[in-house]
N, C-alpha and C. Protein backbone atom coordinates (compact mmCIF):
# COMPACT_ATOMS: atom_id res chain seq x y z
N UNK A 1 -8.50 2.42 12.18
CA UNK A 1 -7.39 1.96 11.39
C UNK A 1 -7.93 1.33 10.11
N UNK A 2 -7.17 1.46 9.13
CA UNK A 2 -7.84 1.03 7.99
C UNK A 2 -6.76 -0.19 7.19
N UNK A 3 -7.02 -0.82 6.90
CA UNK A 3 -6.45 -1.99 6.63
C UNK A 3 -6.63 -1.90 4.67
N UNK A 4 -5.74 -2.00 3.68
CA UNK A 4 -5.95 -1.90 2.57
C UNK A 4 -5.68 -3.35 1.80
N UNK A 5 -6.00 -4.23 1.74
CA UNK A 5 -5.21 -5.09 1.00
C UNK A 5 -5.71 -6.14 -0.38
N UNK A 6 -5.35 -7.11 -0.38
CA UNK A 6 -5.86 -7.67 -2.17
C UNK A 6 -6.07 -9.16 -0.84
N UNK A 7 -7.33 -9.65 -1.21
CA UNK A 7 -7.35 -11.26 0.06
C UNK A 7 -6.96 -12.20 -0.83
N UNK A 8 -6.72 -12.07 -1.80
CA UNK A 8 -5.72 -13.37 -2.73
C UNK A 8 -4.45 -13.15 -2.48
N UNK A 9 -3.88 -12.52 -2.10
CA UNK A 9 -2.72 -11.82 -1.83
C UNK A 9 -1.84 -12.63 -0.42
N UNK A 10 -0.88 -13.65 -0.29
CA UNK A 10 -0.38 -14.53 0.72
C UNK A 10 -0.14 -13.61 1.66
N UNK A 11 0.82 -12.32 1.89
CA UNK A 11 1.32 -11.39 2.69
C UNK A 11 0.56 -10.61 3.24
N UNK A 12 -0.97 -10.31 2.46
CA UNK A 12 -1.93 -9.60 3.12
C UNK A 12 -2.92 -10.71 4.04
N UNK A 13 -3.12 -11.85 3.79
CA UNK A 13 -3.17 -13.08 4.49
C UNK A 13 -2.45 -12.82 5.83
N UNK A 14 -1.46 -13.19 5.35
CA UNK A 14 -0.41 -13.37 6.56
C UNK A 14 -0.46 -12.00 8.03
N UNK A 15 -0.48 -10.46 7.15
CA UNK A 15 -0.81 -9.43 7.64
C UNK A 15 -2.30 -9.52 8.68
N UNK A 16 -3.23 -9.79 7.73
CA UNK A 16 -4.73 -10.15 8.66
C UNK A 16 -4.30 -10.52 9.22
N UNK A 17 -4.22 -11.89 9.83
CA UNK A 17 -3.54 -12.86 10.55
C UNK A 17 -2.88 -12.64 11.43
N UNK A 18 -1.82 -11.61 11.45
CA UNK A 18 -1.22 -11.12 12.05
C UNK A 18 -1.76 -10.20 13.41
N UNK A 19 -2.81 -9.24 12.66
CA UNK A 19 -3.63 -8.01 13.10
C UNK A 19 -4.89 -8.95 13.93
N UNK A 20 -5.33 -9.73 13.42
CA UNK A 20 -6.68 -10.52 13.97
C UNK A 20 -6.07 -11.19 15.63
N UNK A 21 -4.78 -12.09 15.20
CA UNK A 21 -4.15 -12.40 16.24
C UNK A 21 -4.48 -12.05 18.12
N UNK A 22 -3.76 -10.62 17.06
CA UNK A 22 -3.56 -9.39 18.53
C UNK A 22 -4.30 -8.73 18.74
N UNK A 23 -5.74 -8.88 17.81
CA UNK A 23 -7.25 -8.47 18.58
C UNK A 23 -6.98 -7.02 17.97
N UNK A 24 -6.36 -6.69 17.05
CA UNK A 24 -6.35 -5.30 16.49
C UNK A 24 -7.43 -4.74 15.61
N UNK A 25 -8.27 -4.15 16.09
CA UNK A 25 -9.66 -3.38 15.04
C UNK A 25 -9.15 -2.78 13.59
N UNK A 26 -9.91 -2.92 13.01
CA UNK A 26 -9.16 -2.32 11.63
C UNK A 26 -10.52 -2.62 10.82
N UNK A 27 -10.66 -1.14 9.67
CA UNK A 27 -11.73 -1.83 8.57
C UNK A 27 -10.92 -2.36 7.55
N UNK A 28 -11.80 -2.87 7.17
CA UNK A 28 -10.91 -3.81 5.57
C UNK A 28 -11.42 -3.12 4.38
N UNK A 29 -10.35 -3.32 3.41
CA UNK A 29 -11.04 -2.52 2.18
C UNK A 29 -9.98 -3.03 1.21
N UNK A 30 -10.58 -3.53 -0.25
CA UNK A 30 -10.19 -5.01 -1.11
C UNK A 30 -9.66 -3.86 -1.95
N UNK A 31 -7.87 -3.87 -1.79
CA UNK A 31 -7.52 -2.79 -3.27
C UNK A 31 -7.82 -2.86 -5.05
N UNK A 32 -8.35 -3.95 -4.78
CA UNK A 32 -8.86 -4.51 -6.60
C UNK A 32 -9.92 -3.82 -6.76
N UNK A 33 -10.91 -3.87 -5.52
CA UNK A 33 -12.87 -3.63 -6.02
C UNK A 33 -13.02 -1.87 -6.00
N UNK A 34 -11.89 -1.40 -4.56
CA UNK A 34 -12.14 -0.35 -4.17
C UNK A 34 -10.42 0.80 -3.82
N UNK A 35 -9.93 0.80 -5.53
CA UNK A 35 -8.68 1.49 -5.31
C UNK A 35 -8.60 3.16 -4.77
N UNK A 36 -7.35 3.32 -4.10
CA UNK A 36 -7.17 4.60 -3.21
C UNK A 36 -7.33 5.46 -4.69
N UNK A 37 -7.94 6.62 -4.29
CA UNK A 37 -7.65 7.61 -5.50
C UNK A 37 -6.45 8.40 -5.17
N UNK A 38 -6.53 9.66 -5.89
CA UNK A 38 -5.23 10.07 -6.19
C UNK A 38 -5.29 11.17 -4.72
N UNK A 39 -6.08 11.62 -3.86
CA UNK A 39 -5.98 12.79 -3.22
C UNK A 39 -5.83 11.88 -2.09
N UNK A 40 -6.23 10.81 -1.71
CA UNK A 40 -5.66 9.60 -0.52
C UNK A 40 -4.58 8.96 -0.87
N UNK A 41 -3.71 8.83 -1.98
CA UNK A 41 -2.20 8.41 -1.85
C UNK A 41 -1.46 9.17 -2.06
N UNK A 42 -1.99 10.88 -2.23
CA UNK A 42 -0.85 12.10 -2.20
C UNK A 42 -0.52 12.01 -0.38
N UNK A 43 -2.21 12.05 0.12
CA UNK A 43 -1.94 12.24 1.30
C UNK A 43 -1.36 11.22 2.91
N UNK A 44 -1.53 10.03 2.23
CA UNK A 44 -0.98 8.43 2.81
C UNK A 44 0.83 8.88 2.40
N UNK A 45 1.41 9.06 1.55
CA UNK A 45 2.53 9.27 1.18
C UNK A 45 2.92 10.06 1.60
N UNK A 46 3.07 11.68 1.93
CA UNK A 46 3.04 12.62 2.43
C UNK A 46 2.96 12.16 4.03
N UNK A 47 1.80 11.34 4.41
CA UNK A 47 1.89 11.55 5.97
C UNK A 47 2.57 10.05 6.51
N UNK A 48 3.06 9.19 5.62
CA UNK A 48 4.16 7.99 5.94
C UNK A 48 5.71 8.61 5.62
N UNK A 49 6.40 9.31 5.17
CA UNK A 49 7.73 9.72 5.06
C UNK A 49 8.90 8.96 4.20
N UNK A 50 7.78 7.56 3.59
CA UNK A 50 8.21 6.82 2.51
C UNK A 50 8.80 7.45 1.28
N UNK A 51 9.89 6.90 0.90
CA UNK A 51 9.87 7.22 -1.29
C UNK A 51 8.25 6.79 -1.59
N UNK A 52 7.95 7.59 -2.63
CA UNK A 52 6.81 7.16 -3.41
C UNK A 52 7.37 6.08 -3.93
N UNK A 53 8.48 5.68 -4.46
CA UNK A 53 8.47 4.29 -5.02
C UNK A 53 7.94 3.30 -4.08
N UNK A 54 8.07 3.46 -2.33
CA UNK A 54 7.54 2.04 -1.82
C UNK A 54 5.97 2.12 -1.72
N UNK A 55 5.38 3.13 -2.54
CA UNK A 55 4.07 2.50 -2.39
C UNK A 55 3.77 1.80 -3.82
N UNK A 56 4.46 1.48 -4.43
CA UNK A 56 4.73 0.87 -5.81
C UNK A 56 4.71 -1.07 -5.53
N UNK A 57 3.67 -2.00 -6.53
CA UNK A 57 3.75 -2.99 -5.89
C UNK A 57 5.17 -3.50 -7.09
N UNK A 58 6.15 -3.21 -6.97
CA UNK A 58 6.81 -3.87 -7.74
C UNK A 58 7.35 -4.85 -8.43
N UNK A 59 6.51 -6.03 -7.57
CA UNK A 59 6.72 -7.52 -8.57
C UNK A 59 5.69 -8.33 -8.60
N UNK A 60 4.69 -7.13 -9.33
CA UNK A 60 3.80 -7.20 -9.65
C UNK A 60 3.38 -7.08 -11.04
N UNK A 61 2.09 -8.12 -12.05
CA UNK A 61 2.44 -7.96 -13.30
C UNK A 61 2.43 -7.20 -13.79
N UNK A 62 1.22 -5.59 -13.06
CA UNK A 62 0.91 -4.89 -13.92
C UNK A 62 1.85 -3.89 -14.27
N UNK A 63 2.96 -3.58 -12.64
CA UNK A 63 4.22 -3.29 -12.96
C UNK A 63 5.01 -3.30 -14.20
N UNK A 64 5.43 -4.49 -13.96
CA UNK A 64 6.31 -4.80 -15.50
C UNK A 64 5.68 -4.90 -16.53
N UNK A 65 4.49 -5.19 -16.69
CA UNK A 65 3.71 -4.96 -18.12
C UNK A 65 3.98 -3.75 -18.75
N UNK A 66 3.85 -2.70 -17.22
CA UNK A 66 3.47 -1.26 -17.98
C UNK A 66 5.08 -0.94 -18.26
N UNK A 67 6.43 -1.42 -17.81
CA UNK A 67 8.00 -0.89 -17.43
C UNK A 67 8.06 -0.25 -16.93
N UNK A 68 7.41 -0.28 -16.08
CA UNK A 68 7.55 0.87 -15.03
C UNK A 68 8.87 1.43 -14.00
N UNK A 69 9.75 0.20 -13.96
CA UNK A 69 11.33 0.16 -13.74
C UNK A 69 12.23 1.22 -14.71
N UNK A 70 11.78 1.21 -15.69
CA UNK A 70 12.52 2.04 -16.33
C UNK A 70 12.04 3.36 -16.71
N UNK A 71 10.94 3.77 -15.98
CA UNK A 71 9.80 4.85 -16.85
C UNK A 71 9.63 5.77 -14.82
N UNK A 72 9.53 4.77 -13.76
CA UNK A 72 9.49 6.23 -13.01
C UNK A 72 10.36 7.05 -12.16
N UNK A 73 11.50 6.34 -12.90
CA UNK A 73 12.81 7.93 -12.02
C UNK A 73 12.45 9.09 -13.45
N UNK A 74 11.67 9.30 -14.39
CA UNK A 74 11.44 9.73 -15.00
C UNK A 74 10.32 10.87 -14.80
N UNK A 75 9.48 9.96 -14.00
CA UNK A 75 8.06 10.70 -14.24
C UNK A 75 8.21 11.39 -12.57
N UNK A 76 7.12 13.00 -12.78
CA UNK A 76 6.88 13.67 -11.11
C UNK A 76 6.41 12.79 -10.39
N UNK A 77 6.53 13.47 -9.16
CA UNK A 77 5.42 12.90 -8.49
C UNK A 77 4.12 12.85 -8.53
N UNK A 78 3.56 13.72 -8.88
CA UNK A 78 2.01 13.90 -9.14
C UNK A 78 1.46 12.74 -10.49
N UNK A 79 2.48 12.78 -11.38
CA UNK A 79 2.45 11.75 -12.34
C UNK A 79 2.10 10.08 -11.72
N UNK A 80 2.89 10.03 -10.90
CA UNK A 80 3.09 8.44 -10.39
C UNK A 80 2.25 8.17 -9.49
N UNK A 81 1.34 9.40 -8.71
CA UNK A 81 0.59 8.72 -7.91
C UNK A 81 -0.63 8.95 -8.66
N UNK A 82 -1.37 10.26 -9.80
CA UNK A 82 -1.84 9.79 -10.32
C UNK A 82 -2.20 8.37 -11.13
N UNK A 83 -0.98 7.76 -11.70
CA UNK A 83 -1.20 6.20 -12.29
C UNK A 83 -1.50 5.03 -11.65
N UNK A 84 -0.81 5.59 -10.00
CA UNK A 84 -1.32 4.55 -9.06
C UNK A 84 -2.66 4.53 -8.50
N UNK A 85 -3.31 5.80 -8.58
CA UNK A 85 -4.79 5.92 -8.72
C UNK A 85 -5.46 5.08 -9.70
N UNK A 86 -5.14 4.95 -10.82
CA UNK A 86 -5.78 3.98 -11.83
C UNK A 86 -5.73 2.84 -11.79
N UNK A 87 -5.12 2.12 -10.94
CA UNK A 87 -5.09 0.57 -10.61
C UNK A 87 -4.69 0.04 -9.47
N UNK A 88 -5.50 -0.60 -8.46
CA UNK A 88 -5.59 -1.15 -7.21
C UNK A 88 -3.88 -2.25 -7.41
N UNK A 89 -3.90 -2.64 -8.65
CA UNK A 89 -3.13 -3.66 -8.26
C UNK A 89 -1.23 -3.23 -8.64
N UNK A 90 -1.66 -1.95 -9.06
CA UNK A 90 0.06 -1.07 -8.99
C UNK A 90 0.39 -0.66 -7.54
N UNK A 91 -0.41 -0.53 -6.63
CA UNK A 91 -0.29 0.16 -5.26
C UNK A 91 0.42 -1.58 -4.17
N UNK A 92 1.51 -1.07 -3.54
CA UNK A 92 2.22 -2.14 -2.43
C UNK A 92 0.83 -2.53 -1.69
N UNK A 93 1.03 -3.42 -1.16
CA UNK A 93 0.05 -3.82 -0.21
C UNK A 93 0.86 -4.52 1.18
N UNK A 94 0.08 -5.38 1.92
CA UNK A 94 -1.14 -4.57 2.33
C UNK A 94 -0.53 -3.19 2.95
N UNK A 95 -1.73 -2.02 3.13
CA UNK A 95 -1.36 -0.62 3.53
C UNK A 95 -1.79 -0.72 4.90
N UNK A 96 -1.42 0.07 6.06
CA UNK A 96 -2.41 -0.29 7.17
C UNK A 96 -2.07 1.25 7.40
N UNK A 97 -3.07 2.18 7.52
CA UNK A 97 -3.51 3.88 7.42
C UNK A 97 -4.28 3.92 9.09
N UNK A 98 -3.00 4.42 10.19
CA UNK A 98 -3.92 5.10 11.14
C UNK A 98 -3.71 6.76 11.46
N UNK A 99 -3.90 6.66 12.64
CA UNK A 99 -3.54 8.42 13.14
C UNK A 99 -2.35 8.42 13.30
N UNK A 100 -1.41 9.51 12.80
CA UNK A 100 0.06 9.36 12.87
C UNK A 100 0.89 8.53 12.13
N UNK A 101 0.23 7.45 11.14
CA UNK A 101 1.37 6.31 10.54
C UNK A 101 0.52 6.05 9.21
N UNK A 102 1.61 5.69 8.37
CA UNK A 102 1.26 4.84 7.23
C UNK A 102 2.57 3.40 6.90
N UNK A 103 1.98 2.31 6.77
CA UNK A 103 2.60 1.22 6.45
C UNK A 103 2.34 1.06 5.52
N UNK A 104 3.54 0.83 4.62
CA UNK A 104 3.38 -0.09 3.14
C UNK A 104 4.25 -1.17 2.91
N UNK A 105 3.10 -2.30 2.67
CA UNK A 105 3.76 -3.72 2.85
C UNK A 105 3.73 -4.47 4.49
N UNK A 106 4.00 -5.72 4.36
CA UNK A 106 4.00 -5.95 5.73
C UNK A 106 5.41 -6.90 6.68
N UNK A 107 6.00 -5.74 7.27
CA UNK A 107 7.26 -6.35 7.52
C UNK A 107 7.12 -6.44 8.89
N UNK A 108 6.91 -7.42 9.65
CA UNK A 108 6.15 -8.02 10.66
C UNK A 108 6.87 -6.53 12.24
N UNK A 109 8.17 -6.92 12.01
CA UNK A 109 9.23 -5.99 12.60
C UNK A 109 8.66 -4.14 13.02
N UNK A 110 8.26 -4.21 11.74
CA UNK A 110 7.99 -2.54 11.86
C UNK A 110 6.35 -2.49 12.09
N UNK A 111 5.84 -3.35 11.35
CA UNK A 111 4.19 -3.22 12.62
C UNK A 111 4.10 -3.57 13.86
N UNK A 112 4.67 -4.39 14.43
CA UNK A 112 4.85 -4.82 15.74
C UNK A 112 5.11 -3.75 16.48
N UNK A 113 6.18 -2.51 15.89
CA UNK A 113 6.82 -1.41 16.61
C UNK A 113 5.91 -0.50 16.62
N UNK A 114 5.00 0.26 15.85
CA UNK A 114 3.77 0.83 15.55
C UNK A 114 2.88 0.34 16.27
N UNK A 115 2.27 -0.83 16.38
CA UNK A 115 1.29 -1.25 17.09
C UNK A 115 1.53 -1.67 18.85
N UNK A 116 2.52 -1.48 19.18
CA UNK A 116 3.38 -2.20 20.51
C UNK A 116 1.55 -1.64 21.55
């Protein structure tokens, strides 16, 4: 299981925390030092059944710096996950990537149900 997240980040905190708890194995990997490229969030997206918008960190600065609210019902798909390739800190966090699932974000509810 692979664990994606930013450790300054309170919710990916909280997520560890969560996962450490219940003795859950997972590697870690810091989305700032070491961002997903573009052929691992075609294929994380594709195999979670998410909108590409929720792998979007949306209130986030680099978000609104770039307007991205108003710029990606605009752009393809290949467009948007390319851009999310270019910066660890446009991508939702934390991600948790196993066999069969992708999580984006951490809504205690729906990992609990995944991990039961």
């Amino acid at each position: 299981m692979l664990f994606i997240c930013y450790p300054k980040c309170t919710t990916c905190q909280r997520a560890k925390a969560w996962l450490d708890v219940r003795h859950i194995h997972y590697t870690l990997r810091d989305i700032k030092t070491d961002n997903p490229g573009f052929e691992e969030l075609q294929a994380w997206h594709a195999q979670s059944g998410l909108p590409l918008k929720r792998f979007f960190n949306t209130s986030g600065l680099a978000y609104k710096d770039l307007g991205l609210k108003d710029k990606l019902p605009a752009m393809g798909e290949e467009e948007q996950l390319r851009l999310l390739s270019t910066d660890g800190m446009l991508v939702k966090r934390p991600l948790l990537i196993a066999e069969g699932f992708v999580l984006a974000g951490f809504r205690e509810a729906e990992w609990a149900a995944r991990l039961k």
